[in-house]
PDB file of N, CA and C in Angstrom:
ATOM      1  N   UNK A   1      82.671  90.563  92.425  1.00  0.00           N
ATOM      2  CA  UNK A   1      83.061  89.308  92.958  1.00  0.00           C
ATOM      3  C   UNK A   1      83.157  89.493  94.466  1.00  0.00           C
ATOM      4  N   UNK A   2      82.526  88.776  95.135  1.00  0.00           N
ATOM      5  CA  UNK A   2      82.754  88.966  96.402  1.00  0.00           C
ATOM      6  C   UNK A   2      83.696  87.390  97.201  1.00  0.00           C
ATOM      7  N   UNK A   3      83.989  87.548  98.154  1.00  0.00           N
ATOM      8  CA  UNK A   3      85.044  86.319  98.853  1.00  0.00           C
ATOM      9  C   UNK A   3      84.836  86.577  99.803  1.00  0.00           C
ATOM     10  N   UNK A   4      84.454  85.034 100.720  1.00  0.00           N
ATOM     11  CA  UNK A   4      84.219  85.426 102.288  1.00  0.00           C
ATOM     12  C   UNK A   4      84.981  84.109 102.844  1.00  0.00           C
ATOM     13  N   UNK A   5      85.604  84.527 104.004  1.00  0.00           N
ATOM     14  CA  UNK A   5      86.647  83.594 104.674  1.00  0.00           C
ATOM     15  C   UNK A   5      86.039  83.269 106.065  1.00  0.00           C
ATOM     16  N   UNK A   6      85.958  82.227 106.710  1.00  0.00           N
ATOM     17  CA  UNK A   6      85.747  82.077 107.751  1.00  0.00           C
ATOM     18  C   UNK A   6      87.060  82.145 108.933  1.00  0.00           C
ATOM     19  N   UNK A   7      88.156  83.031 108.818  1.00  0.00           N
ATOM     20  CA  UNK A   7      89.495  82.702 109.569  1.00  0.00           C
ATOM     21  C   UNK A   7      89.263  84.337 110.823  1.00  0.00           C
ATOM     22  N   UNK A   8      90.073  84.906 111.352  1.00  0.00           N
ATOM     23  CA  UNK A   8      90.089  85.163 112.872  1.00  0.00           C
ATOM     24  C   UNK A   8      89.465  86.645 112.121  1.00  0.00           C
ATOM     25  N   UNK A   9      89.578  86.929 111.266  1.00  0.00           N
ATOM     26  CA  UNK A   9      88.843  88.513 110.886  1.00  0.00           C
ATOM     27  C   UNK A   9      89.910  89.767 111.742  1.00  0.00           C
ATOM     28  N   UNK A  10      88.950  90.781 112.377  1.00  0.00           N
ATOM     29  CA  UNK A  10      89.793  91.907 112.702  1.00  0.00           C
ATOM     30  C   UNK A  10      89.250  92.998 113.121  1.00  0.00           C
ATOM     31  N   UNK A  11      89.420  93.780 113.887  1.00  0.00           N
ATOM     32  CA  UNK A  11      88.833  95.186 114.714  1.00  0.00           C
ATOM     33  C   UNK A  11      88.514  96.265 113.300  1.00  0.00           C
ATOM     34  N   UNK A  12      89.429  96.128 112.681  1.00  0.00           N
ATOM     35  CA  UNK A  12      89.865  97.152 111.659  1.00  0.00           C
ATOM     36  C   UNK A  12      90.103  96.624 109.875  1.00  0.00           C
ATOM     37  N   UNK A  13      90.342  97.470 109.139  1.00  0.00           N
ATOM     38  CA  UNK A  13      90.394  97.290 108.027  1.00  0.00           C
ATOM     39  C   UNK A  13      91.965  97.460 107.574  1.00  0.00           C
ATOM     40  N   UNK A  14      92.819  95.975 107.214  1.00  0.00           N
ATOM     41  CA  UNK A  14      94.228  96.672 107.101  1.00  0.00           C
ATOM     42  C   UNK A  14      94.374  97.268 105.791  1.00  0.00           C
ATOM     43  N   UNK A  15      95.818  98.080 105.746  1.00  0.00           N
ATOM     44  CA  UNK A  15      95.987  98.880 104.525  1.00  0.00           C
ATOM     45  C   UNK A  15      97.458  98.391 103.728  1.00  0.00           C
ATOM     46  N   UNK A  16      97.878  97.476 103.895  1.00  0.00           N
ATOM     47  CA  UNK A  16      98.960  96.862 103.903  1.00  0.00           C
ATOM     48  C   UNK A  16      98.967  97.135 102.220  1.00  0.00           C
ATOM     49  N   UNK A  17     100.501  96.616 101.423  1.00  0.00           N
ATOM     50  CA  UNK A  17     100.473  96.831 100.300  1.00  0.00           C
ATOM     51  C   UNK A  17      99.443  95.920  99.052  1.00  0.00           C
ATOM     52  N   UNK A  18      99.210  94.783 100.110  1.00  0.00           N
ATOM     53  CA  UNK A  18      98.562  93.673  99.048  1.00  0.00           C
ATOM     54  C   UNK A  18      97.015  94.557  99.272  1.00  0.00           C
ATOM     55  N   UNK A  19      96.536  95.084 100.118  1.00  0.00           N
ATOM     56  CA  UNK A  19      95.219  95.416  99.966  1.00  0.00           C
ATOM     57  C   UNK A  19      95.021  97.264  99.169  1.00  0.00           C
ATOM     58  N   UNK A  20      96.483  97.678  99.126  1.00  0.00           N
ATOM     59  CA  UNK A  20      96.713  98.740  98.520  1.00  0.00           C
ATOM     60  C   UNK A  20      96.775  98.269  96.757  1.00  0.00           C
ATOM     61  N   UNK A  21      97.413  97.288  96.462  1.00  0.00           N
ATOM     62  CA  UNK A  21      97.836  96.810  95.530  1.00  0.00           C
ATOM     63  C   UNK A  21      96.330  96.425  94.656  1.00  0.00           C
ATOM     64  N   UNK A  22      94.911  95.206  95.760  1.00  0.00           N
ATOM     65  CA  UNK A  22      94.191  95.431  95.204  1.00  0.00           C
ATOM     66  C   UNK A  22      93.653  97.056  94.542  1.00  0.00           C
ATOM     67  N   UNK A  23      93.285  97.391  95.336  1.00  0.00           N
ATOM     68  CA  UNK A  23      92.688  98.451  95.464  1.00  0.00           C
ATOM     69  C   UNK A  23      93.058  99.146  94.070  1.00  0.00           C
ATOM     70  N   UNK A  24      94.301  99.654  93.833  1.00  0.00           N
ATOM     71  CA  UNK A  24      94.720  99.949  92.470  1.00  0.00           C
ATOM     72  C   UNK A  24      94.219  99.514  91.433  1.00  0.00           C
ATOM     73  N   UNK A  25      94.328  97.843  91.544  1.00  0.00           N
ATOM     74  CA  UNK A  25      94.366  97.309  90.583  1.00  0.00           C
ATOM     75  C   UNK A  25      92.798  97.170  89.921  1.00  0.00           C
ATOM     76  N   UNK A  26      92.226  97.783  90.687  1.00  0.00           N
ATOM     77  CA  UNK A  26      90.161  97.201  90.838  1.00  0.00           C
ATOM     78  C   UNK A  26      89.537  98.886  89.704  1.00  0.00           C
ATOM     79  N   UNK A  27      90.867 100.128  90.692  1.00  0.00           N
ATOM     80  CA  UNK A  27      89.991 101.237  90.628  1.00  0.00           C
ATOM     81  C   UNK A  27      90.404 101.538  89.007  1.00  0.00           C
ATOM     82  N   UNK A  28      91.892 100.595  88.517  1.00  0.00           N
ATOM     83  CA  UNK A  28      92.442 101.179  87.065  1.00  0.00           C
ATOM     84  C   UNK A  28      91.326 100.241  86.078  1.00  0.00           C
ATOM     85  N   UNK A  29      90.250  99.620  86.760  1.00  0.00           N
ATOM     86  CA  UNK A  29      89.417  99.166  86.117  1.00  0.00           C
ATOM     87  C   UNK A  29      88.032  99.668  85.914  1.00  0.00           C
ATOM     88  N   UNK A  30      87.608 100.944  86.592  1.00  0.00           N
ATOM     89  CA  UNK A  30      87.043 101.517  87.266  1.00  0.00           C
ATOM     90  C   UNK A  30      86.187 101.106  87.954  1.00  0.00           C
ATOM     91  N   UNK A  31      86.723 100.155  88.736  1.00  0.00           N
ATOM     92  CA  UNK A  31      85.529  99.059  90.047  1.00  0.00           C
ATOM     93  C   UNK A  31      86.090  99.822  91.238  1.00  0.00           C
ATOM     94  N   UNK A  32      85.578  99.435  92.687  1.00  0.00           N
ATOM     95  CA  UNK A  32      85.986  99.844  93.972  1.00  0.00           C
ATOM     96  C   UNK A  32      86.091  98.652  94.523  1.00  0.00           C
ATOM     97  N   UNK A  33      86.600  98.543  95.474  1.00  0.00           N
ATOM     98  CA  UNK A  33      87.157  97.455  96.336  1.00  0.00           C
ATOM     99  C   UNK A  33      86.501  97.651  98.164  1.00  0.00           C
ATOM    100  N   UNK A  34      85.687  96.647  98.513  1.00  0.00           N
ATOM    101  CA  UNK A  34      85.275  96.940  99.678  1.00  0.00           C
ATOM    102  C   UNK A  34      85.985  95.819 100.130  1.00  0.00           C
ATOM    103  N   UNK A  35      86.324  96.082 101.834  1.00  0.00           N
ATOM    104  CA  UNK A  35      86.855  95.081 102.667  1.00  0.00           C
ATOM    105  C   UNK A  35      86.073  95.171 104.325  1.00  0.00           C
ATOM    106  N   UNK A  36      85.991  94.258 104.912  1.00  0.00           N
ATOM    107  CA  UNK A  36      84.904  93.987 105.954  1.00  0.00           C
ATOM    108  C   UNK A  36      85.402  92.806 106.987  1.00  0.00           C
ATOM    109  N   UNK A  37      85.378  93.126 108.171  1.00  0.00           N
ATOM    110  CA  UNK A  37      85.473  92.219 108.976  1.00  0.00           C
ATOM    111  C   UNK A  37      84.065  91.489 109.298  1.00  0.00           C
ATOM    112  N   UNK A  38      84.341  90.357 109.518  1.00  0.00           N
ATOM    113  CA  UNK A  38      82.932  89.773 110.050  1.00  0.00           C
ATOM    114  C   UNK A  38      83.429  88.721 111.027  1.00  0.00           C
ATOM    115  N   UNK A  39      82.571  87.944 111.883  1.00  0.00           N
ATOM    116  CA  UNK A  39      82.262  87.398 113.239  1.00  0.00           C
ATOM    117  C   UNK A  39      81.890  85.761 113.012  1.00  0.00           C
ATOM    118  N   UNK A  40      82.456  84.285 112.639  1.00  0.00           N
ATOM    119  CA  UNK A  40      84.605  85.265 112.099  1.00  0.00           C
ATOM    120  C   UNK A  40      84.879  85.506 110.489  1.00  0.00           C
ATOM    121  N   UNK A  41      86.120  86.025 110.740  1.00  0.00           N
ATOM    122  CA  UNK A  41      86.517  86.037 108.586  1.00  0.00           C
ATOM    123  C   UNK A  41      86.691  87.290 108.418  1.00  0.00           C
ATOM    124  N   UNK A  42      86.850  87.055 107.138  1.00  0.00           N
ATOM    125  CA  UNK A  42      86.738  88.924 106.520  1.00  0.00           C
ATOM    126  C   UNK A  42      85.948  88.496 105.191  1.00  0.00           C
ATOM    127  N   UNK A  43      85.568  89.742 104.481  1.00  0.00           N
ATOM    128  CA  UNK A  43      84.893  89.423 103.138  1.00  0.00           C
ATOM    129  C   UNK A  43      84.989  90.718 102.326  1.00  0.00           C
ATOM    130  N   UNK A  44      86.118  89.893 100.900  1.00  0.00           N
ATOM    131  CA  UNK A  44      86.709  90.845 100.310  1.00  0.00           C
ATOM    132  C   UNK A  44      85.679  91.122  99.089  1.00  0.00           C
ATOM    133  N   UNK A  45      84.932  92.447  98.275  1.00  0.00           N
ATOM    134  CA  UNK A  45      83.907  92.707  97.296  1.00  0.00           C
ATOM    135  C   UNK A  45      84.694  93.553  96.205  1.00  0.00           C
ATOM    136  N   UNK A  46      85.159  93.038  95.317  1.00  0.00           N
ATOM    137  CA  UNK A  46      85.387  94.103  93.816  1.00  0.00           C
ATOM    138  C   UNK A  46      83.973  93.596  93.223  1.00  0.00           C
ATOM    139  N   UNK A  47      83.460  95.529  92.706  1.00  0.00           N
ATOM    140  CA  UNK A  47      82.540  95.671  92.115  1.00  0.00           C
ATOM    141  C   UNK A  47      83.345  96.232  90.760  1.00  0.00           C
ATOM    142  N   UNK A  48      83.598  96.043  89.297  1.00  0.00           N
ATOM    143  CA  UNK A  48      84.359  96.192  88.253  1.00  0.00           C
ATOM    144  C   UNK A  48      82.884  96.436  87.016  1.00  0.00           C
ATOM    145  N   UNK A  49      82.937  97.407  86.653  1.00  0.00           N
ATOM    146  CA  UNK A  49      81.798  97.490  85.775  1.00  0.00           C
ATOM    147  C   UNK A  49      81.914  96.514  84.245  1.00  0.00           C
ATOM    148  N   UNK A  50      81.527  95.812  83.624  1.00  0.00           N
ATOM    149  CA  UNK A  50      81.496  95.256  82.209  1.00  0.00           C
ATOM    150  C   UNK A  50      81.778  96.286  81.169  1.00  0.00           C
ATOM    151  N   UNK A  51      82.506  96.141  80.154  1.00  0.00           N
ATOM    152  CA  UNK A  51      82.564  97.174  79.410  1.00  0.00           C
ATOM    153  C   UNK A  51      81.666  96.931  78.237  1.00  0.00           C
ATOM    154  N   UNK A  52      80.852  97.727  77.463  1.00  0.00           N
ATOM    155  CA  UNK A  52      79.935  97.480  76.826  1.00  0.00           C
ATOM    156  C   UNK A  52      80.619  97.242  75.067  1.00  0.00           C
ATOM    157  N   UNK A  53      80.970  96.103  74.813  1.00  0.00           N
ATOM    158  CA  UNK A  53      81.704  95.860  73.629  1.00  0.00           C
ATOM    159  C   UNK A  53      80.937  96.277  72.565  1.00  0.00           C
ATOM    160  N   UNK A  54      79.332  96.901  72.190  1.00  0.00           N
ATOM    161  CA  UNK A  54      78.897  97.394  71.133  1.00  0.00           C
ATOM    162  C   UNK A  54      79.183  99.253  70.981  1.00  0.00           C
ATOM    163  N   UNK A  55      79.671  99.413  72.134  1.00  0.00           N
ATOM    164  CA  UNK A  55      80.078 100.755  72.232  1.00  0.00           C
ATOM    165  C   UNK A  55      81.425 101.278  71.094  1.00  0.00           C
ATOM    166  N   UNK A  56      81.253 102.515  70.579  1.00  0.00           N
ATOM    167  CA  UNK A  56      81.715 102.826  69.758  1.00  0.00           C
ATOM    168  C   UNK A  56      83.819 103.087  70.375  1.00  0.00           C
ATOM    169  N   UNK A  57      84.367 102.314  69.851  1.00  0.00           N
ATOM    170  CA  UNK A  57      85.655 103.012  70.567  1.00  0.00           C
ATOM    171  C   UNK A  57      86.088 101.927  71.516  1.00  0.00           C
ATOM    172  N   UNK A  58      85.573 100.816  71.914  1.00  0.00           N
ATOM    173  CA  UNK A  58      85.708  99.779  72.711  1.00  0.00           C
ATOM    174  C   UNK A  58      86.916  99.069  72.050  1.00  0.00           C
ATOM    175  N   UNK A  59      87.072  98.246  72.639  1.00  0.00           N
ATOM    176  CA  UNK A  59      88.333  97.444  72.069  1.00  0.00           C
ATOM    177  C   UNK A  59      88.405  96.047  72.932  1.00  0.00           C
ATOM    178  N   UNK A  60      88.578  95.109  72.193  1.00  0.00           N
ATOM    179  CA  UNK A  60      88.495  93.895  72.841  1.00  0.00           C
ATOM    180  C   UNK A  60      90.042  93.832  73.017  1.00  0.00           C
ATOM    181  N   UNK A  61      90.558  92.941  74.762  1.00  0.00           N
ATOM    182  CA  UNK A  61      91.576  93.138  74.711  1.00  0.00           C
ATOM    183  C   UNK A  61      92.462  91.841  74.100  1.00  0.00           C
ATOM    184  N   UNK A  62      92.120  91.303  73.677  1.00  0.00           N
ATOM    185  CA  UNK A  62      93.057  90.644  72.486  1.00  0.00           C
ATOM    186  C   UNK A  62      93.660  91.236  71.090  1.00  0.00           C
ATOM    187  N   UNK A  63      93.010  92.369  71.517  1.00  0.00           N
ATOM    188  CA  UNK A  63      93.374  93.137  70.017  1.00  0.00           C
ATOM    189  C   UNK A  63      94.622  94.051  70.515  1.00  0.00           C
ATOM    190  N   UNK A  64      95.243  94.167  72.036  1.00  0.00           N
ATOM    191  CA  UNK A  64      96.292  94.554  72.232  1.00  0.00           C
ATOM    192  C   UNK A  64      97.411  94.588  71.622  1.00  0.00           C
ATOM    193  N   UNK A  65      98.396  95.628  71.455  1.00  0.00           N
ATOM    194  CA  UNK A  65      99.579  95.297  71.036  1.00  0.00           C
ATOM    195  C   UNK A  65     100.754  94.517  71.368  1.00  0.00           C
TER     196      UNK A  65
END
């Protein structure tokens, strides 16, 4: 999924808890999280792989406890 903002952007990439927080939350999925300034905006990319539900051992998550 990617998201692009047209607002003041930034020199740098912050690390604050909400972009720490993504970040966690992307990699316990095993996706990565890219972040990017651009001219103007920023543009936030989780790449999250599909899990292959014919795979042996899969589990749909409605079947949670």
């Amino acid at each position: 999924m990617t998201i692009d903002d047209d607002g003041a952007g930034a020199a740098g990439v912050p690390d604050g808890n909400g972009v720490t927080g993504m970040r966690e939350r992307t990699a316990a999925l095993g996706g990565t999280l890219e972040l990017a300034s651009l001219d103007p905006g920023w543009r936030v990319r989780a790449v999250i792989p599909l899990r292959d539900e014919t795979t042996p051992g899969s589990r749909n998550p409605d079947d949670r406890p």
